[in-house]
C-alpha atoms as a PDB file:
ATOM      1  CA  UNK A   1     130.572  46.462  75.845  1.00  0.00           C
ATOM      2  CA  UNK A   2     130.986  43.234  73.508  1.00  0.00           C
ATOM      3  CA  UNK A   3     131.276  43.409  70.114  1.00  0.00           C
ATOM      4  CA  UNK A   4     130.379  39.838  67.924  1.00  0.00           C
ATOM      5  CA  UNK A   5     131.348  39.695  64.374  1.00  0.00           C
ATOM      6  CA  UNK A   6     130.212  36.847  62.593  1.00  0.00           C
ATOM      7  CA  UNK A   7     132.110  35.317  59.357  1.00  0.00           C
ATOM      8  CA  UNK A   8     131.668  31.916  57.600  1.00  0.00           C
ATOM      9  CA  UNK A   9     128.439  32.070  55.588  1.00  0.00           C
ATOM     10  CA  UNK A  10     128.435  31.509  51.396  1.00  0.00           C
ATOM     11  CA  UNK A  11     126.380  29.621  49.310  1.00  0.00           C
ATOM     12  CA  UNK A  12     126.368  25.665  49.238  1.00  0.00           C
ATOM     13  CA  UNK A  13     124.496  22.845  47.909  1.00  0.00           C
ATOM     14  CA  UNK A  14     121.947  20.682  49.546  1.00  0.00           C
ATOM     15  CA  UNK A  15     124.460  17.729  52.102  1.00  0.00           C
ATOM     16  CA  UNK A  16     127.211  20.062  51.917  1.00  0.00           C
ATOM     17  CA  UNK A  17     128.744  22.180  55.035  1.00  0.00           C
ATOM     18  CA  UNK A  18     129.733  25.182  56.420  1.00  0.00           C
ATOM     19  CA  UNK A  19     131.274  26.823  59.488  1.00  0.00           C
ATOM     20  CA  UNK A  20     130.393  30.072  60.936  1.00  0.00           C
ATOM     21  CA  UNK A  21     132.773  31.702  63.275  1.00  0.00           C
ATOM     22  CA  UNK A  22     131.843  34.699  65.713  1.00  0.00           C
ATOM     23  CA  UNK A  23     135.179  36.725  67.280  1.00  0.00           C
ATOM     24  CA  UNK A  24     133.830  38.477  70.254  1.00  0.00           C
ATOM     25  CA  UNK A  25     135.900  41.632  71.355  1.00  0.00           C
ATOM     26  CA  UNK A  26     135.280  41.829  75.706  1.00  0.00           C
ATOM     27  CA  UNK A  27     136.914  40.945  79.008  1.00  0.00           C
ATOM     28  CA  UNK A  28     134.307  38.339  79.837  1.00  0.00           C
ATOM     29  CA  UNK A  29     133.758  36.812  76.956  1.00  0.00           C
ATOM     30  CA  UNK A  30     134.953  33.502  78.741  1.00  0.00           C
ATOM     31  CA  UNK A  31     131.945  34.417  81.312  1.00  0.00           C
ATOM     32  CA  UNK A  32     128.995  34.566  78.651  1.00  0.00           C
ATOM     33  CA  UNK A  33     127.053  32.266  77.122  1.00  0.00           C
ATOM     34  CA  UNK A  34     126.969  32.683  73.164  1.00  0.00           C
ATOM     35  CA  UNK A  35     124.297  31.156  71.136  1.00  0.00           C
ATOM     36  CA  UNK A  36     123.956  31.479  66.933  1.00  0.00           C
ATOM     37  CA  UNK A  37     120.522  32.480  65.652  1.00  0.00           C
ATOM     38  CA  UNK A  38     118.774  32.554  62.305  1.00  0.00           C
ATOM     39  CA  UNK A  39     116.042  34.260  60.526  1.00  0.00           C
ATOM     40  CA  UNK A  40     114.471  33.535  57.099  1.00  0.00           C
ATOM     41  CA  UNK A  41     113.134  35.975  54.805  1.00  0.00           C
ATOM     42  CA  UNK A  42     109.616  36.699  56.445  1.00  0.00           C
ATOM     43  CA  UNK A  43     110.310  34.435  59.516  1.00  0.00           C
ATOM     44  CA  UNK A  44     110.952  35.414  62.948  1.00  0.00           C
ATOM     45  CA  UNK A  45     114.031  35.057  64.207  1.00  0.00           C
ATOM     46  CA  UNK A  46     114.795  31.747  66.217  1.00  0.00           C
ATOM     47  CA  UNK A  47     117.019  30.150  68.406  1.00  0.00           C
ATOM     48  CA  UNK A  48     119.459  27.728  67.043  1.00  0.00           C
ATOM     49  CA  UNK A  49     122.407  26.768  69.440  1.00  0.00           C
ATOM     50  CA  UNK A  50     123.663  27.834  72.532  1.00  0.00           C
ATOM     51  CA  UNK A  51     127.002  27.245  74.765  1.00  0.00           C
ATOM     52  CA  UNK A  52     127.446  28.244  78.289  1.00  0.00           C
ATOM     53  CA  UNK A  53     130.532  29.319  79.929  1.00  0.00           C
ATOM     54  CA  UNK A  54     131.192  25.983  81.158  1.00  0.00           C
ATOM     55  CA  UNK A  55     130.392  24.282  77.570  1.00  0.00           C
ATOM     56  CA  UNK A  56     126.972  22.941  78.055  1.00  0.00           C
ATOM     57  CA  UNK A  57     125.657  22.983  74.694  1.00  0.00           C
ATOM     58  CA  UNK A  58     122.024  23.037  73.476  1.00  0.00           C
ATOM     59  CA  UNK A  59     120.602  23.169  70.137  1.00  0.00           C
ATOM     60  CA  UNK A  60     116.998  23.419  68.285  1.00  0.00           C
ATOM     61  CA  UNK A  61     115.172  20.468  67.542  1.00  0.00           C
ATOM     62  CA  UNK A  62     115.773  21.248  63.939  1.00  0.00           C
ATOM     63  CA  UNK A  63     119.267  20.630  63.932  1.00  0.00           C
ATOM     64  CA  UNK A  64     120.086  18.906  66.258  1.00  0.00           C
ATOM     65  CA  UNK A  65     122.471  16.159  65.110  1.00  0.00           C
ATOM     66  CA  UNK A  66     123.516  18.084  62.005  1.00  0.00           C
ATOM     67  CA  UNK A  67     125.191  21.189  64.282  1.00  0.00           C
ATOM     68  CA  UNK A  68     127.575  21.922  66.222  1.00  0.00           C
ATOM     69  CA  UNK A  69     128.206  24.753  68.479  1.00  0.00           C
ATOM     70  CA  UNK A  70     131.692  25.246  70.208  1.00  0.00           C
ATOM     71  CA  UNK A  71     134.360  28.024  71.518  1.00  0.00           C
ATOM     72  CA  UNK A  72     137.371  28.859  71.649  1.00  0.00           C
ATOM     73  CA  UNK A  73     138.047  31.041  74.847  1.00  0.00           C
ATOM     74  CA  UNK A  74     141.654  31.952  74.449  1.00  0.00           C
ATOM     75  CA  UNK A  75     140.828  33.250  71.034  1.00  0.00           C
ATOM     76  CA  UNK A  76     137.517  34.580  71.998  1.00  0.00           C
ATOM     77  CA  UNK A  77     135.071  32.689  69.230  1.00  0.00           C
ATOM     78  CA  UNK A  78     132.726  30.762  69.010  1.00  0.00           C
ATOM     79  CA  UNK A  79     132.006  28.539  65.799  1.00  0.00           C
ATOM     80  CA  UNK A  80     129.199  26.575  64.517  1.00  0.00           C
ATOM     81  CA  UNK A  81     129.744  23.684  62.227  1.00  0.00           C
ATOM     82  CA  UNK A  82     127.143  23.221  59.851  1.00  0.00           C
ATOM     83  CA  UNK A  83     126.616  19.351  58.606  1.00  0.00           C
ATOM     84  CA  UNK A  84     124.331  17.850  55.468  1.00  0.00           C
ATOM     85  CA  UNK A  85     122.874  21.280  55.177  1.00  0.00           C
ATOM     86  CA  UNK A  86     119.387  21.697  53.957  1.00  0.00           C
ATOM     87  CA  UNK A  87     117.324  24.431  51.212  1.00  0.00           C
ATOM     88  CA  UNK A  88     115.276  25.220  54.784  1.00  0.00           C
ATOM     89  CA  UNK A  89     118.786  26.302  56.411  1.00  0.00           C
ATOM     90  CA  UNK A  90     118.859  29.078  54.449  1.00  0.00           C
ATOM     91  CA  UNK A  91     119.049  32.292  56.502  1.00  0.00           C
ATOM     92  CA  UNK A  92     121.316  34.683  58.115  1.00  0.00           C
ATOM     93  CA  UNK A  93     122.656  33.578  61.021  1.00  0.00           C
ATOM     94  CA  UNK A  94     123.572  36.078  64.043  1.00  0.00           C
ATOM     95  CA  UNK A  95     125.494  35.486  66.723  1.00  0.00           C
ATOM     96  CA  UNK A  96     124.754  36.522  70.198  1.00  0.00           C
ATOM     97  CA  UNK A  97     125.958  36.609  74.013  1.00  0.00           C
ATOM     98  CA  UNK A  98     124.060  36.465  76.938  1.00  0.00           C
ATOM     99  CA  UNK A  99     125.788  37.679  80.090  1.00  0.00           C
ATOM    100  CA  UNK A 100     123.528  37.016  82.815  1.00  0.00           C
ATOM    101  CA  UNK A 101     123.185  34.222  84.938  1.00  0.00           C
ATOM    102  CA  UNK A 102     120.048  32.514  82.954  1.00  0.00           C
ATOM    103  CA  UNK A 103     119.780  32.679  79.113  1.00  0.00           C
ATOM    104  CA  UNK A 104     116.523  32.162  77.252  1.00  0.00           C
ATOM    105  CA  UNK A 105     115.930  30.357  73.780  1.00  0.00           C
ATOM    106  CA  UNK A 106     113.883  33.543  72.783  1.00  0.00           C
ATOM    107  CA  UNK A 107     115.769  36.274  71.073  1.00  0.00           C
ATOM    108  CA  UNK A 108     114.693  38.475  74.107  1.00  0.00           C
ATOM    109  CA  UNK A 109     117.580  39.094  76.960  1.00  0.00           C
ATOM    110  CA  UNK A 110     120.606  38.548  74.947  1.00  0.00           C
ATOM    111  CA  UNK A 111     122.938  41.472  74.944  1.00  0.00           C
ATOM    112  CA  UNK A 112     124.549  41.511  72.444  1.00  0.00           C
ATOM    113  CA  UNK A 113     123.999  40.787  68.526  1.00  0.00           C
ATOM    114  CA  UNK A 114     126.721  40.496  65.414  1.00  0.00           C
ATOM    115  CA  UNK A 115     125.232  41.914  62.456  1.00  0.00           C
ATOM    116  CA  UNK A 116     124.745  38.513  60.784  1.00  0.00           C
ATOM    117  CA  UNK A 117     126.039  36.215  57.871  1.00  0.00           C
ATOM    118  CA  UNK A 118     124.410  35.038  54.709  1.00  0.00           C
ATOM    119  CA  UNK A 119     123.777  31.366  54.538  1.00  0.00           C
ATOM    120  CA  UNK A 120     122.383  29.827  51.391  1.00  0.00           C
ATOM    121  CA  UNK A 121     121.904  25.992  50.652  1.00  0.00           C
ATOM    122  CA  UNK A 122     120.868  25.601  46.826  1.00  0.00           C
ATOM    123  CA  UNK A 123     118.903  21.942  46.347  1.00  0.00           C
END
């Protein structure tokens, strides 16, 4: 059993920044990959970064360039730093872990889910 909670979120203007941390409780959290999520009021939820156990990182096409996802395995988080942040940002953001061999950008097949953080960006 893995437990994710998520901390970071707040409101912040339009260009400003932010970064979300996820501590992950688990044995092989080093094992997982751990991706961040978001979902808008109304929206679906969608993917937004990923990093494998060996550090591969991926990210939507939507921020790419403005996020970054990375971890830290001895203290078992993973953080994602938030650049010139945009109104259309705004969400909560979950974190998630994956434990299988193959992870999917769909919300489907992860295992595990925080319970989210507020992030507003004011224009």
């Amino acid at each position: 059993q893995v437990q994710l909670v998520e901390s970071g979120g707040g409101l912040v203007q339009a260009g400003g920044s932010l970064r979300l941390s996820c501590a992950a409780s688990g044995r092989s959290y080093s094992s997982y990959t751990m991706g961040w999520f978001r979902q808008a009021p109304g929206k679906e939820r969608e993917f937004v970064a990923a990093i494998t156990w060996s550090d591969r990182t991926y990210y939507s096409d939507s921020v790419k360039g403005r996020f970054t996802i990375s971890r830290d395995n001895a203290k078992n988080t993973v953080y994602l730093q938030m650049n010139s942040l945009k109104p259309e940002d705004t969400a909560v953001y979950y974190c998630a872990a994956d434990q299988g061999s193959t992870w999917s950008r769909s919300r489907l097949g992860w295992d595990y889910w925080g319970q989210g953080t507020q992030v507003t960006v004011s224009s």
